[in-house]
N, C-alpha and C. Protein backbone atom coordinates (compact mmCIF):
# COMPACT_ATOMS: atom_id res chain seq x y z
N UNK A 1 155.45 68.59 107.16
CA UNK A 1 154.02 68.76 106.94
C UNK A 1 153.72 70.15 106.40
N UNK A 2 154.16 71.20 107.13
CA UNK A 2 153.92 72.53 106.79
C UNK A 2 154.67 72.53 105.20
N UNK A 3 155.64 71.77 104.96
CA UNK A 3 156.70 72.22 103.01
C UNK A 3 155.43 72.03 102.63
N UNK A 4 155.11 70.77 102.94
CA UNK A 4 153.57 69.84 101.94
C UNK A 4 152.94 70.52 102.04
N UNK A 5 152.31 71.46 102.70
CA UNK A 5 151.38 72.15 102.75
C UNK A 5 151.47 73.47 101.39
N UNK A 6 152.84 74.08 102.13
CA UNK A 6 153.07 75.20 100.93
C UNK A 6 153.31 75.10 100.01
N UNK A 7 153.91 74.07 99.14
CA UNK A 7 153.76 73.22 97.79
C UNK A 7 152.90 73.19 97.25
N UNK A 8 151.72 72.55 98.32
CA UNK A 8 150.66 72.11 97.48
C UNK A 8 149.41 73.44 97.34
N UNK A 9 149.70 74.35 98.15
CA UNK A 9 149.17 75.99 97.82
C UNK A 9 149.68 76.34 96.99
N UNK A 10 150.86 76.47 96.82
CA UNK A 10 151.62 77.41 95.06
C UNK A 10 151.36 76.37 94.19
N UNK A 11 151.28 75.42 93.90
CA UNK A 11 150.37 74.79 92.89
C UNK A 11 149.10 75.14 92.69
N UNK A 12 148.32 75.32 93.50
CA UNK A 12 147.11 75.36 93.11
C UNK A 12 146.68 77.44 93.46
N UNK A 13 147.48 77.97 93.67
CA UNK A 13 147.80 79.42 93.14
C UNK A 13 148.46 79.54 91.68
N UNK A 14 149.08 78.16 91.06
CA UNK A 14 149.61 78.90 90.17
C UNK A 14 147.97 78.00 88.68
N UNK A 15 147.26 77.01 89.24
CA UNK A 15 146.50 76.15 88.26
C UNK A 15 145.15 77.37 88.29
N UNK A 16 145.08 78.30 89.36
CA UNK A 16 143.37 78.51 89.48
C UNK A 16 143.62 79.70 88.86
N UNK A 17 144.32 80.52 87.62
CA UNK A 17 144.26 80.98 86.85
C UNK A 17 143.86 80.36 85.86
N UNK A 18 144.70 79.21 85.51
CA UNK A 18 143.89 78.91 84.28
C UNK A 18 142.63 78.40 84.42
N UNK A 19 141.85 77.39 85.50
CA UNK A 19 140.47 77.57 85.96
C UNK A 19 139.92 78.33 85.52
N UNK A 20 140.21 79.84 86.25
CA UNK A 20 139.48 80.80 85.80
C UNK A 20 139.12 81.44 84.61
N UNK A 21 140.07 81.34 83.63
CA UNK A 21 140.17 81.36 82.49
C UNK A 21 139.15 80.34 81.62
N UNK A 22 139.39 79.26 81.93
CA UNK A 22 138.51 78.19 81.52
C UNK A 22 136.85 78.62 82.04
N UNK A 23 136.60 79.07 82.91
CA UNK A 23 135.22 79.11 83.19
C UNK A 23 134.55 80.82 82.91
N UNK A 24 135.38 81.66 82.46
CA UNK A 24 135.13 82.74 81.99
C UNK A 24 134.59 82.38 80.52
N UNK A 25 135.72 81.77 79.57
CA UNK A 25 135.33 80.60 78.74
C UNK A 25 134.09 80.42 78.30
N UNK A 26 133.62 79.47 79.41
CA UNK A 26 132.51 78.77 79.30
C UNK A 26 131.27 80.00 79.45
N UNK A 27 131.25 81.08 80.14
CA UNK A 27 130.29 81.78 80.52
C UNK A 27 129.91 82.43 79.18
N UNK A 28 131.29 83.08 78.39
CA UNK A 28 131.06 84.02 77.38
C UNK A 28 130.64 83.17 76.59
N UNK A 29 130.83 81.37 75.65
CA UNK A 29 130.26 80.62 74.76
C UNK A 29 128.72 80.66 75.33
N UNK A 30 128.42 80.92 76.67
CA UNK A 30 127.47 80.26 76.61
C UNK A 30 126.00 81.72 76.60
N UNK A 31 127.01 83.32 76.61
CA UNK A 31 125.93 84.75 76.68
C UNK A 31 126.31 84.52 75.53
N UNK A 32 127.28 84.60 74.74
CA UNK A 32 127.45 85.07 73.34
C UNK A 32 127.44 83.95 72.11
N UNK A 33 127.53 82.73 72.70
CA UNK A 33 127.40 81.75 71.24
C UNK A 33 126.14 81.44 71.16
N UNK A 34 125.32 81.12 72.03
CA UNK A 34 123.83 80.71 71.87
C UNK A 34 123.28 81.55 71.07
N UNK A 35 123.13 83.20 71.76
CA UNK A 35 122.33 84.31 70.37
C UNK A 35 123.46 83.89 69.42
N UNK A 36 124.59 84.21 69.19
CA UNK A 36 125.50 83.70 67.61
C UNK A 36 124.36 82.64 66.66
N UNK A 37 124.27 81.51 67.22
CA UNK A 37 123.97 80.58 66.78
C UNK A 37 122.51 80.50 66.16
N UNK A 38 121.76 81.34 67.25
CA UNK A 38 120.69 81.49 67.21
C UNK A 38 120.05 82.24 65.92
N UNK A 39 120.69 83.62 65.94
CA UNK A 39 120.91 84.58 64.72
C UNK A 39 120.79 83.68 63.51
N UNK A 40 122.34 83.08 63.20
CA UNK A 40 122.56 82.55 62.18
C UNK A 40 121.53 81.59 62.09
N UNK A 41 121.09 80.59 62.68
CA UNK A 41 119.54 80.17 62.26
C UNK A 41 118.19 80.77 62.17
N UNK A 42 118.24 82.12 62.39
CA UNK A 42 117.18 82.96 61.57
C UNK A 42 117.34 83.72 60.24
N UNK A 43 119.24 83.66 60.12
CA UNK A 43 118.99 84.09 58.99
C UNK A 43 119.45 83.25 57.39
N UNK A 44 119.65 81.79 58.44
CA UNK A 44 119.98 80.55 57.41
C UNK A 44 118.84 80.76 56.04
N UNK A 45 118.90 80.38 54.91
CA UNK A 45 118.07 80.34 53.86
C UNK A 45 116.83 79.24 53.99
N UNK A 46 117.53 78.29 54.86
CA UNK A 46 116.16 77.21 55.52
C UNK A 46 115.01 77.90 56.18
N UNK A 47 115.18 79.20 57.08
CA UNK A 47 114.55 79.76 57.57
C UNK A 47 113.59 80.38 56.33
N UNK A 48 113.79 80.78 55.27
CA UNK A 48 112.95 81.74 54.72
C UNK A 48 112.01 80.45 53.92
N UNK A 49 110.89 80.45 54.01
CA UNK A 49 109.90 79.68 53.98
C UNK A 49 109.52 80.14 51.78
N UNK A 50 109.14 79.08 51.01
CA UNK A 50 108.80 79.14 49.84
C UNK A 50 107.90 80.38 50.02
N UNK A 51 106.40 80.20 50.96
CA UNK A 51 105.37 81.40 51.14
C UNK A 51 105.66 82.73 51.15
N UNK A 52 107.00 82.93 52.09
CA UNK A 52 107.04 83.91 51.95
C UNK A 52 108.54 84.48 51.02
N UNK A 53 108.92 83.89 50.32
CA UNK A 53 110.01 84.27 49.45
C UNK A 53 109.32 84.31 47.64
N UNK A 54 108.41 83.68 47.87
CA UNK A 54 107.81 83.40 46.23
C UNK A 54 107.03 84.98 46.16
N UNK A 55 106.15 85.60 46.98
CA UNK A 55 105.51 86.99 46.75
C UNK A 55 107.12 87.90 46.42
N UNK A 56 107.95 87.87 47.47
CA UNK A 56 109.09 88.83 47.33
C UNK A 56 109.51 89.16 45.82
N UNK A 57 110.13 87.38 45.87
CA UNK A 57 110.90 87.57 44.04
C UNK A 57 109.47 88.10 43.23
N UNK A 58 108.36 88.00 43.09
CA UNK A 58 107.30 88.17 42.04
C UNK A 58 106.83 89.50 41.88
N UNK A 59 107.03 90.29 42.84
CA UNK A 59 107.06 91.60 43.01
C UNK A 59 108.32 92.34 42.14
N UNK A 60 109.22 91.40 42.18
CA UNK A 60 110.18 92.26 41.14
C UNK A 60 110.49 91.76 39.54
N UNK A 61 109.36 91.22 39.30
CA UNK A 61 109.09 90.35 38.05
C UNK A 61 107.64 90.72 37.42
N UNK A 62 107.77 91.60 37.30
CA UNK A 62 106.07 92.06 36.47
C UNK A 62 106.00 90.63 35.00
N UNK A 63 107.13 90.75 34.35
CA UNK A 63 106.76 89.82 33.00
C UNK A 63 106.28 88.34 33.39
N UNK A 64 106.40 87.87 34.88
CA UNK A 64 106.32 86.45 35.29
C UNK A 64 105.02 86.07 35.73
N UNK A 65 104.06 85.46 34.83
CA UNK A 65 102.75 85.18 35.50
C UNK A 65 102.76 84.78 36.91
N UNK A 66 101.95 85.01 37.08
CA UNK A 66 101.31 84.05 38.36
C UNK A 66 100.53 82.58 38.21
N UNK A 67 100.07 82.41 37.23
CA UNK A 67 99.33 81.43 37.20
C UNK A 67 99.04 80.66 38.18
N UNK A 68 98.14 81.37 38.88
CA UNK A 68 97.46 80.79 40.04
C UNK A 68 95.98 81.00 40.08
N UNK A 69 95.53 80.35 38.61
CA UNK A 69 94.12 79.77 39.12
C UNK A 69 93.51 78.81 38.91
N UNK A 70 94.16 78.15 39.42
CA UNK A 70 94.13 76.33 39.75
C UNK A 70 92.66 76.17 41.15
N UNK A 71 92.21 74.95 40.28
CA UNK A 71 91.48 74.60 41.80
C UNK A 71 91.79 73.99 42.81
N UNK A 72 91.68 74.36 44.16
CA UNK A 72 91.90 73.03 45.16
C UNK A 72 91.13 72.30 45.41
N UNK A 73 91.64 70.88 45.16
CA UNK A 73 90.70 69.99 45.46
C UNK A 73 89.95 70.02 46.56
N UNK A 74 90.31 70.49 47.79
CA UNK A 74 89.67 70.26 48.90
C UNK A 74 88.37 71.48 49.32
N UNK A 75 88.56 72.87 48.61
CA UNK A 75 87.45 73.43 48.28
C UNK A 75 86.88 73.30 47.45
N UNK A 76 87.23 73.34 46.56
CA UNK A 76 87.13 73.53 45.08
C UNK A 76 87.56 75.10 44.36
N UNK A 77 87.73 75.97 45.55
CA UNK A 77 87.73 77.44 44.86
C UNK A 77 89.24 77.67 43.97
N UNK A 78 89.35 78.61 43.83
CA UNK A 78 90.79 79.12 43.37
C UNK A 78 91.54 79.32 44.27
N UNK A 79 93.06 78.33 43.95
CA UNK A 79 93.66 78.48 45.29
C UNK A 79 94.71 79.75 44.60
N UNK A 80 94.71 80.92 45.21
CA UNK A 80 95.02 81.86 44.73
C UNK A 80 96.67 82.49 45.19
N UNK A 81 97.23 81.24 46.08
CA UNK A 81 98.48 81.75 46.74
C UNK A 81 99.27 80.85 46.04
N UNK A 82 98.83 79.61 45.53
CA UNK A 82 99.66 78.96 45.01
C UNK A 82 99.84 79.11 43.29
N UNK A 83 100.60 79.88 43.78
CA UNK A 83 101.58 80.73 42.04
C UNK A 83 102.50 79.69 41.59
N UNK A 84 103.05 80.40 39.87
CA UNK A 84 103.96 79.28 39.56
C UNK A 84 105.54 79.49 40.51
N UNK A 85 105.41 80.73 41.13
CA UNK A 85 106.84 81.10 41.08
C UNK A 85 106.93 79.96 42.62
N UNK A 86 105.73 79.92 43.17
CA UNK A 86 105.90 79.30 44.94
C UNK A 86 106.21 77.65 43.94
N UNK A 87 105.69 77.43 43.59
CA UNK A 87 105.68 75.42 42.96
C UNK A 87 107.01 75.54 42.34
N UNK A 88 107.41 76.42 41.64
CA UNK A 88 109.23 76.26 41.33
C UNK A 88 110.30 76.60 42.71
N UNK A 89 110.19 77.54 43.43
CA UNK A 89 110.61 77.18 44.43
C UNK A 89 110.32 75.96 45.78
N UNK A 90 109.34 75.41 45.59
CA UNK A 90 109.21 74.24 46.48
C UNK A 90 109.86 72.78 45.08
N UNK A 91 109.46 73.01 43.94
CA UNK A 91 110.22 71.80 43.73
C UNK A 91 112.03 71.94 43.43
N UNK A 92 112.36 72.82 43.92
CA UNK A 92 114.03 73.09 43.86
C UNK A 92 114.33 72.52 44.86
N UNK A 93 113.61 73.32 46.31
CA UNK A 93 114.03 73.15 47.57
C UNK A 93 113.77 71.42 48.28
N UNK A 94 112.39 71.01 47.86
CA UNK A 94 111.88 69.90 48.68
C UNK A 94 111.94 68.80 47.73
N UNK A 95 111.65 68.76 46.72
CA UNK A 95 111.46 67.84 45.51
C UNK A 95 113.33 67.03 45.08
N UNK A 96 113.86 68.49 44.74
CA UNK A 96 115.32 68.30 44.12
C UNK A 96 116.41 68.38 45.41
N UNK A 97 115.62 68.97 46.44
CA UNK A 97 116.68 68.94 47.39
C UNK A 97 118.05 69.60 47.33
N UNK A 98 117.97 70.84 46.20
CA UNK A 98 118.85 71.45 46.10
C UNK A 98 118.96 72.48 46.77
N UNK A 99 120.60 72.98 47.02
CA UNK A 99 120.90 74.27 47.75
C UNK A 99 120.24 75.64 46.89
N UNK A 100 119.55 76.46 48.06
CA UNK A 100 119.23 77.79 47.60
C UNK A 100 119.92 79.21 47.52
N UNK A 101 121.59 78.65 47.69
CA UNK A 101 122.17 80.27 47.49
C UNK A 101 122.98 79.86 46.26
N UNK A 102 122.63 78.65 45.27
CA UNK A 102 124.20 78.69 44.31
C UNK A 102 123.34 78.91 42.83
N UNK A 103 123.89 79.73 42.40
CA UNK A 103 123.21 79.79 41.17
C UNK A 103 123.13 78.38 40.01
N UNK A 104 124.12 77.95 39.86
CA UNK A 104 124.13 76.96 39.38
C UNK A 104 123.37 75.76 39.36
N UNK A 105 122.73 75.69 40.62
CA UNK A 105 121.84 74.62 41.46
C UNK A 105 120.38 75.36 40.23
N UNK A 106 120.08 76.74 40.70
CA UNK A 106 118.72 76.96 39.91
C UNK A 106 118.96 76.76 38.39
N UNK A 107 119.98 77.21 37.80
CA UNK A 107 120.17 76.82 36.66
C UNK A 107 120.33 75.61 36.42
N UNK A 108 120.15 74.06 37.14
CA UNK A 108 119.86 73.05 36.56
C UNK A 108 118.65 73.33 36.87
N UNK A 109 117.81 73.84 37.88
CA UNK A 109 116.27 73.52 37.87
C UNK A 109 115.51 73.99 36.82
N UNK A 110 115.72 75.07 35.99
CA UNK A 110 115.78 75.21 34.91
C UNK A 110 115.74 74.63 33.47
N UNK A 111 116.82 74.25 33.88
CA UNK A 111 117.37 72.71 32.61
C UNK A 111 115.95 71.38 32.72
N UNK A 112 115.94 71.30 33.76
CA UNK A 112 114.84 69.91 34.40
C UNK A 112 113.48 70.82 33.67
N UNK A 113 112.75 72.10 33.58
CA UNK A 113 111.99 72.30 32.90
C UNK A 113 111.85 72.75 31.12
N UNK A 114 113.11 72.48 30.50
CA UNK A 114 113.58 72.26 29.94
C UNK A 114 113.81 71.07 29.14
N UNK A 115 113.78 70.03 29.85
CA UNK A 115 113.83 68.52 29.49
C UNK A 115 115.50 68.49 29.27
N UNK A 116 116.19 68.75 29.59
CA UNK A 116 117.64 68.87 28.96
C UNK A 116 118.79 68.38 29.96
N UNK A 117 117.92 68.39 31.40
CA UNK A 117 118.35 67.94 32.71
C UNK A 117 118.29 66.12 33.32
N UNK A 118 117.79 66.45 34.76
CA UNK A 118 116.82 65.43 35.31
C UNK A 118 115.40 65.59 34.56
N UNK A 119 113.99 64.76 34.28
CA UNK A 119 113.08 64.68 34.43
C UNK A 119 112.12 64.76 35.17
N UNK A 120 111.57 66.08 35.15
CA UNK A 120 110.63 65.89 36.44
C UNK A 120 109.55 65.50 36.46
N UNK A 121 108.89 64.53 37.51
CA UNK A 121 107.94 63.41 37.56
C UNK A 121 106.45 64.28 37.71
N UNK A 122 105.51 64.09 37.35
CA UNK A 122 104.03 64.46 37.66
C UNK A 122 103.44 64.19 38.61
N UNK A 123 104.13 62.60 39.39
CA UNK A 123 103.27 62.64 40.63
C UNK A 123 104.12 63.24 41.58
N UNK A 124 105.27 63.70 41.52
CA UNK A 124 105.67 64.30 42.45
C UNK A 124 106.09 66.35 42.51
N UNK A 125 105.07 66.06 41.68
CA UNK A 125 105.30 68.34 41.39
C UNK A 125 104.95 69.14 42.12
N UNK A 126 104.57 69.91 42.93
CA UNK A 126 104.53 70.70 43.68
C UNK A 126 102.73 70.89 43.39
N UNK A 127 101.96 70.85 43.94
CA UNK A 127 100.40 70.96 43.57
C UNK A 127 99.41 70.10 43.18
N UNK A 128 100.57 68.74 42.87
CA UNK A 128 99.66 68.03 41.95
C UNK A 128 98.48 66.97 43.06
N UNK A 129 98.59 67.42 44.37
CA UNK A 129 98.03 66.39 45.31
C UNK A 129 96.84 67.80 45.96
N UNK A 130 97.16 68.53 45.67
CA UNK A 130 96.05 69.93 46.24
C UNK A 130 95.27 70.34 45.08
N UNK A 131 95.98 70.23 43.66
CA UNK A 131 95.07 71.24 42.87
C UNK A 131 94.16 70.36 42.10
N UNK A 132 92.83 70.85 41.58
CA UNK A 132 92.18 69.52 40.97
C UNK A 132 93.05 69.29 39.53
N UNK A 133 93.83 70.58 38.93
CA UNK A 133 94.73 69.74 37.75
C UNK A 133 96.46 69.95 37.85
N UNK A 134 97.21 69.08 37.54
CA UNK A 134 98.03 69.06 37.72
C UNK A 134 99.08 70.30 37.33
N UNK A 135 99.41 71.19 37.48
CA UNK A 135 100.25 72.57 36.97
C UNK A 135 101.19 72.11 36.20
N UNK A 136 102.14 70.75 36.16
CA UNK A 136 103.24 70.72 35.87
C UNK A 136 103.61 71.00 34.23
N UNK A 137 102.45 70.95 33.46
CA UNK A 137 102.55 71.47 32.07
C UNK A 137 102.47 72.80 31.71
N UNK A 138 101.61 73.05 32.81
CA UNK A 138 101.50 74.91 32.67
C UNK A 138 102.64 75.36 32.64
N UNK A 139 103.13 75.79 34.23
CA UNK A 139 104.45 75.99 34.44
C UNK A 139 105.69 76.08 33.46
N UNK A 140 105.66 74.54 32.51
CA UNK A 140 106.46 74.01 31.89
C UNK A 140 106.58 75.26 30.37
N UNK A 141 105.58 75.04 30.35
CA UNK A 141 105.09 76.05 29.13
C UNK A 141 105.65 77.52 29.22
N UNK A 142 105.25 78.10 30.79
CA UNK A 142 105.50 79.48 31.03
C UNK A 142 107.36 80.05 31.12
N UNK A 143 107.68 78.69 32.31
CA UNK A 143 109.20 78.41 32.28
C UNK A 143 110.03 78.43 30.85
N UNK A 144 109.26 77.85 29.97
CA UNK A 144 110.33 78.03 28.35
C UNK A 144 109.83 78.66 27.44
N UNK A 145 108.73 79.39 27.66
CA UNK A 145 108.77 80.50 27.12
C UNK A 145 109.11 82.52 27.86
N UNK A 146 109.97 81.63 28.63
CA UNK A 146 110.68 82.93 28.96
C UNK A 146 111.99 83.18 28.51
N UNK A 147 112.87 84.52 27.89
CA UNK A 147 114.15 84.46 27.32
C UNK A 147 115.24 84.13 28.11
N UNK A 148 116.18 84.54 27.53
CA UNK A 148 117.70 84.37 29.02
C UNK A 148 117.61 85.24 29.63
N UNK A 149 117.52 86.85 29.01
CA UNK A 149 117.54 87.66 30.24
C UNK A 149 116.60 87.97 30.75
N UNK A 150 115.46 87.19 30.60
CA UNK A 150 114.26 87.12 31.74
C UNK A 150 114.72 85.97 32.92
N UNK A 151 115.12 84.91 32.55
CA UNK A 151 115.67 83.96 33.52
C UNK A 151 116.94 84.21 34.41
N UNK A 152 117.52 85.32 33.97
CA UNK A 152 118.74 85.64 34.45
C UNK A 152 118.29 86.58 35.64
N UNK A 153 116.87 87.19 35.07
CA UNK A 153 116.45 88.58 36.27
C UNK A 153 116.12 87.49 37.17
N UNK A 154 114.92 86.52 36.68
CA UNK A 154 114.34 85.77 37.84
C UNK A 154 115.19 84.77 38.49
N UNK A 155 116.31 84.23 38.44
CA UNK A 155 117.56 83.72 39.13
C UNK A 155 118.15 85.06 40.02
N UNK A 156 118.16 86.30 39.68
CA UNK A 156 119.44 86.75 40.41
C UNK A 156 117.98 87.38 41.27
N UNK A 157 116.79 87.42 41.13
CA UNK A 157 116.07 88.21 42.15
C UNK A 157 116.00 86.79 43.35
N UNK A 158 115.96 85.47 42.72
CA UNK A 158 116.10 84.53 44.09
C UNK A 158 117.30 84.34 44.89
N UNK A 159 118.68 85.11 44.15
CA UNK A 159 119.48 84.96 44.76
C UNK A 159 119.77 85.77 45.90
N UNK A 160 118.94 86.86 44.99
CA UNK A 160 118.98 88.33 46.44
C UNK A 160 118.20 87.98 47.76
N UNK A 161 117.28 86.87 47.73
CA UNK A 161 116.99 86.76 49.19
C UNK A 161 117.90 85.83 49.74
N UNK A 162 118.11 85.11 49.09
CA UNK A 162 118.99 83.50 49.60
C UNK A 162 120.28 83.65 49.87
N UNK A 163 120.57 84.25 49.02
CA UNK A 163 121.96 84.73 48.84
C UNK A 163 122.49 85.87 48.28
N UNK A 164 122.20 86.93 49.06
CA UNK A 164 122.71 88.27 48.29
C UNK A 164 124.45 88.67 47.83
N UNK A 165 124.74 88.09 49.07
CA UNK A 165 126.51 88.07 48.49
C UNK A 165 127.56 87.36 46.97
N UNK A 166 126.39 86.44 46.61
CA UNK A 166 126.86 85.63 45.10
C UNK A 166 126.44 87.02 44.12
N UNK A 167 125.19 87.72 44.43
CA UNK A 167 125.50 88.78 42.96
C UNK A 167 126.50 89.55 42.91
N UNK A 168 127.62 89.99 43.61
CA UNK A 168 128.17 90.28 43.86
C UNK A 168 129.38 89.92 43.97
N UNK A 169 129.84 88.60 44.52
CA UNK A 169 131.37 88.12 44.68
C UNK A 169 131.44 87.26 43.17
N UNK A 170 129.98 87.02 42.56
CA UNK A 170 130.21 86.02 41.46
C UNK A 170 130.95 86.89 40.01
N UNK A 171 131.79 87.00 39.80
CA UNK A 171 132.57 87.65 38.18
C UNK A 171 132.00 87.03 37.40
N UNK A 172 131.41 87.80 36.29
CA UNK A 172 130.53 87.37 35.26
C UNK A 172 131.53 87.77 33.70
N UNK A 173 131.81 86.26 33.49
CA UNK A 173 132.03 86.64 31.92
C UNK A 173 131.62 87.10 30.98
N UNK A 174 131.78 87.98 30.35
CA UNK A 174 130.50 88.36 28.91
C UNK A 174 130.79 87.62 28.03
N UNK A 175 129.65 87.26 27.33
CA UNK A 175 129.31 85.74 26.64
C UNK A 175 129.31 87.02 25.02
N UNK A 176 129.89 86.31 23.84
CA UNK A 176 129.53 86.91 22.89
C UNK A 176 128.01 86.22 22.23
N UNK A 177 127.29 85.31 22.29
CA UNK A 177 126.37 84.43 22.37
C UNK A 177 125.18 85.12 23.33
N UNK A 178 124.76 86.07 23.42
CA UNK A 178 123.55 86.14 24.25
C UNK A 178 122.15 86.00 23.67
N UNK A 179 122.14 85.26 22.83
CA UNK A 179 120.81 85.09 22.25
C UNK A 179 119.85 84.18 23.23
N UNK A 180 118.61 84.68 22.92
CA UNK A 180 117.35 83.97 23.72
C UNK A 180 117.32 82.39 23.28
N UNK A 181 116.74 81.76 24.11
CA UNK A 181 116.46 80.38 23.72
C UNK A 181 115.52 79.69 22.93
N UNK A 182 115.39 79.43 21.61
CA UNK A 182 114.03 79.54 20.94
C UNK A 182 113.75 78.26 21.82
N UNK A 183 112.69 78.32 21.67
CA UNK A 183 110.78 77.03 21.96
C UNK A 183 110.08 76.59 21.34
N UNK A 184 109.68 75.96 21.24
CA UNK A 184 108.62 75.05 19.98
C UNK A 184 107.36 74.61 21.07
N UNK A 185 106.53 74.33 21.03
CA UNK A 185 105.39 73.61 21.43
C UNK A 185 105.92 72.17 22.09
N UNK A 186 107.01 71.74 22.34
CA UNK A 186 107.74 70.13 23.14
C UNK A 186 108.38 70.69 23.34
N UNK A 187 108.63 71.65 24.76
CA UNK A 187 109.68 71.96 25.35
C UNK A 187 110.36 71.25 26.50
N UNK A 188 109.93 69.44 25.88
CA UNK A 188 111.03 68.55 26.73
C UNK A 188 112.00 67.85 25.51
N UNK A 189 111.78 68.32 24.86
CA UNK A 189 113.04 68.49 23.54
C UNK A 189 114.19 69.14 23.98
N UNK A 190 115.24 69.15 23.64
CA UNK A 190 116.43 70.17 23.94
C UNK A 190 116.26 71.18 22.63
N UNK A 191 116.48 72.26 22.79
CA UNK A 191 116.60 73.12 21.61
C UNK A 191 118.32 73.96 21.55
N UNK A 192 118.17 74.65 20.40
CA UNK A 192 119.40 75.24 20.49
C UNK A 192 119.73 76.78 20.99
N UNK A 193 120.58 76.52 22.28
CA UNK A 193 120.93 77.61 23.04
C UNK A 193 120.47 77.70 24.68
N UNK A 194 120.25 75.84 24.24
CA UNK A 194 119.48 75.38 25.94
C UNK A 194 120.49 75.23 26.99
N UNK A 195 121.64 75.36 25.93
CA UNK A 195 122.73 74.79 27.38
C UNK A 195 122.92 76.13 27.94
N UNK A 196 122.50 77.49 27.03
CA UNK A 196 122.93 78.94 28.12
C UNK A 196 122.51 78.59 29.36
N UNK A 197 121.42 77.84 29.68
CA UNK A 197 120.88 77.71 31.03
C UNK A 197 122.11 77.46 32.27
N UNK A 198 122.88 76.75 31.88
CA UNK A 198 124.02 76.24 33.06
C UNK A 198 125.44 77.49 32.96
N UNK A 199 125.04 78.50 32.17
CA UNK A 199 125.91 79.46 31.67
C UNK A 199 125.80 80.63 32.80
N UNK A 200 126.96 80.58 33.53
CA UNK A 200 126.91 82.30 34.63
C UNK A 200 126.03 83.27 33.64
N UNK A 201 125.28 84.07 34.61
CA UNK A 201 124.40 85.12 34.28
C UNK A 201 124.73 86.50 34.83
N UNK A 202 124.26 87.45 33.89
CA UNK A 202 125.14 89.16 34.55
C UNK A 202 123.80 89.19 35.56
N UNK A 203 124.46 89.84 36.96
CA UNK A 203 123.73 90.55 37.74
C UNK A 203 122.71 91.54 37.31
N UNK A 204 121.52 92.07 38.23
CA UNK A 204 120.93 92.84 37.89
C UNK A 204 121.22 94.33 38.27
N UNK A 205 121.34 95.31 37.41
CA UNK A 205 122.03 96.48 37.69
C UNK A 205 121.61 96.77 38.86
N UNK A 206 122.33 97.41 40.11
CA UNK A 206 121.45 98.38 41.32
C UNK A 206 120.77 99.39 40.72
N UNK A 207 119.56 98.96 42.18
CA UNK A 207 118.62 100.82 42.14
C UNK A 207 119.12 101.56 42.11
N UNK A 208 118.93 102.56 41.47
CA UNK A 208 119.01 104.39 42.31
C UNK A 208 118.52 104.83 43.40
């Protein structure tokens, strides 16, 4: 009775280390992975809301209208927050359902205002159920008449919130081809030099 006894003590002297181990374990996943987790879902790109990422990038875009003076239907006044830059980022994110840190992703959204892509629909554009007129021609207009290296600033300034590490880890080929994209008045035509759109773009130099 007494062997059985001491047997079954050095067994369980030699298991309640690893126990302990196991429930130290559990304590530290559960002080240190929750904030982990937590963090990383504040600083996921889901977290940063169109509202407040569309003022950011527009602030570093003087050449990029705003065109925001549309009416809302439901006042009638000028709805004055809804810019073109917020309706291109909500139809990337919610509309196209595309990822917001890959450049490539905005450079088809691009293409889609362009006509050279997908087609994008009127009843489903970003405004067209709030404003009394539909933006999606405006926009369309403002979007292709901007050059490449205006589209290249306003891509790499959305990448800097979404994704600051792609201006950076992405190697940029130099294109001997950097010409602007001409436009005509049907800019759901393809024109020539529309495909630069899906073409890597140079970063924007750092501040001083």
């Amino acid at each position: 009775m007494k062997i059985q006894y001491f047997v079954s003590r050095k067994i369980q002297w030699r298991i309640f280390p690893f126990c302990l181990g196991f429930l130290l374990a559990i304590i530290v996943n559960m002080g240190i992975g929750f904030p982990l987790l937590s963090l990383s879902a504040q600083t996921s790109p889901r977290s940063i809301r169109p509202e407040i990422a569309a003022p950011m990038v527009q602030q570093q875009l003087s050449f990029l209208a705003l065109e925001n003076d549309y009416l809302s239907q439901e006042s009638g006044q000028v709805s004055s927050n809804n810019t073109l830059l917020l309706r291109l980022i909500r139809y990337h994110e919610y509309v196209k359902s595309r990822p917001l840190t890959y450049r490539f992703d905005w450079q088809l959204t691009f293409a889609d205002y362009f006509g050279i892509n997908e087609p994008i629909k009127s009843n489903r554009y970003p405004g067209h159920r709030t404003l009394v007129e539909n933006p999606l021609e405006g926009d369309r207009k403002i979007i292709t008449s901007l050059n490449r290296e205006q589209r290249n600033q306003l891509i790499n300034s959305l990448l800097a919130i979404y994704n600051p590490k792609s201006l950076v880890a992405d190697p940029v080929v130099p294109s001997e081809n950097n010409e602007a994209v001409e436009t005509n008045s049907q800019p759901q035509k393809p024109q020539r030099g529309s495909a630069d759109l899906l073409l890597p773009v140079k970063a924007l130099p750092a501040k001083k």
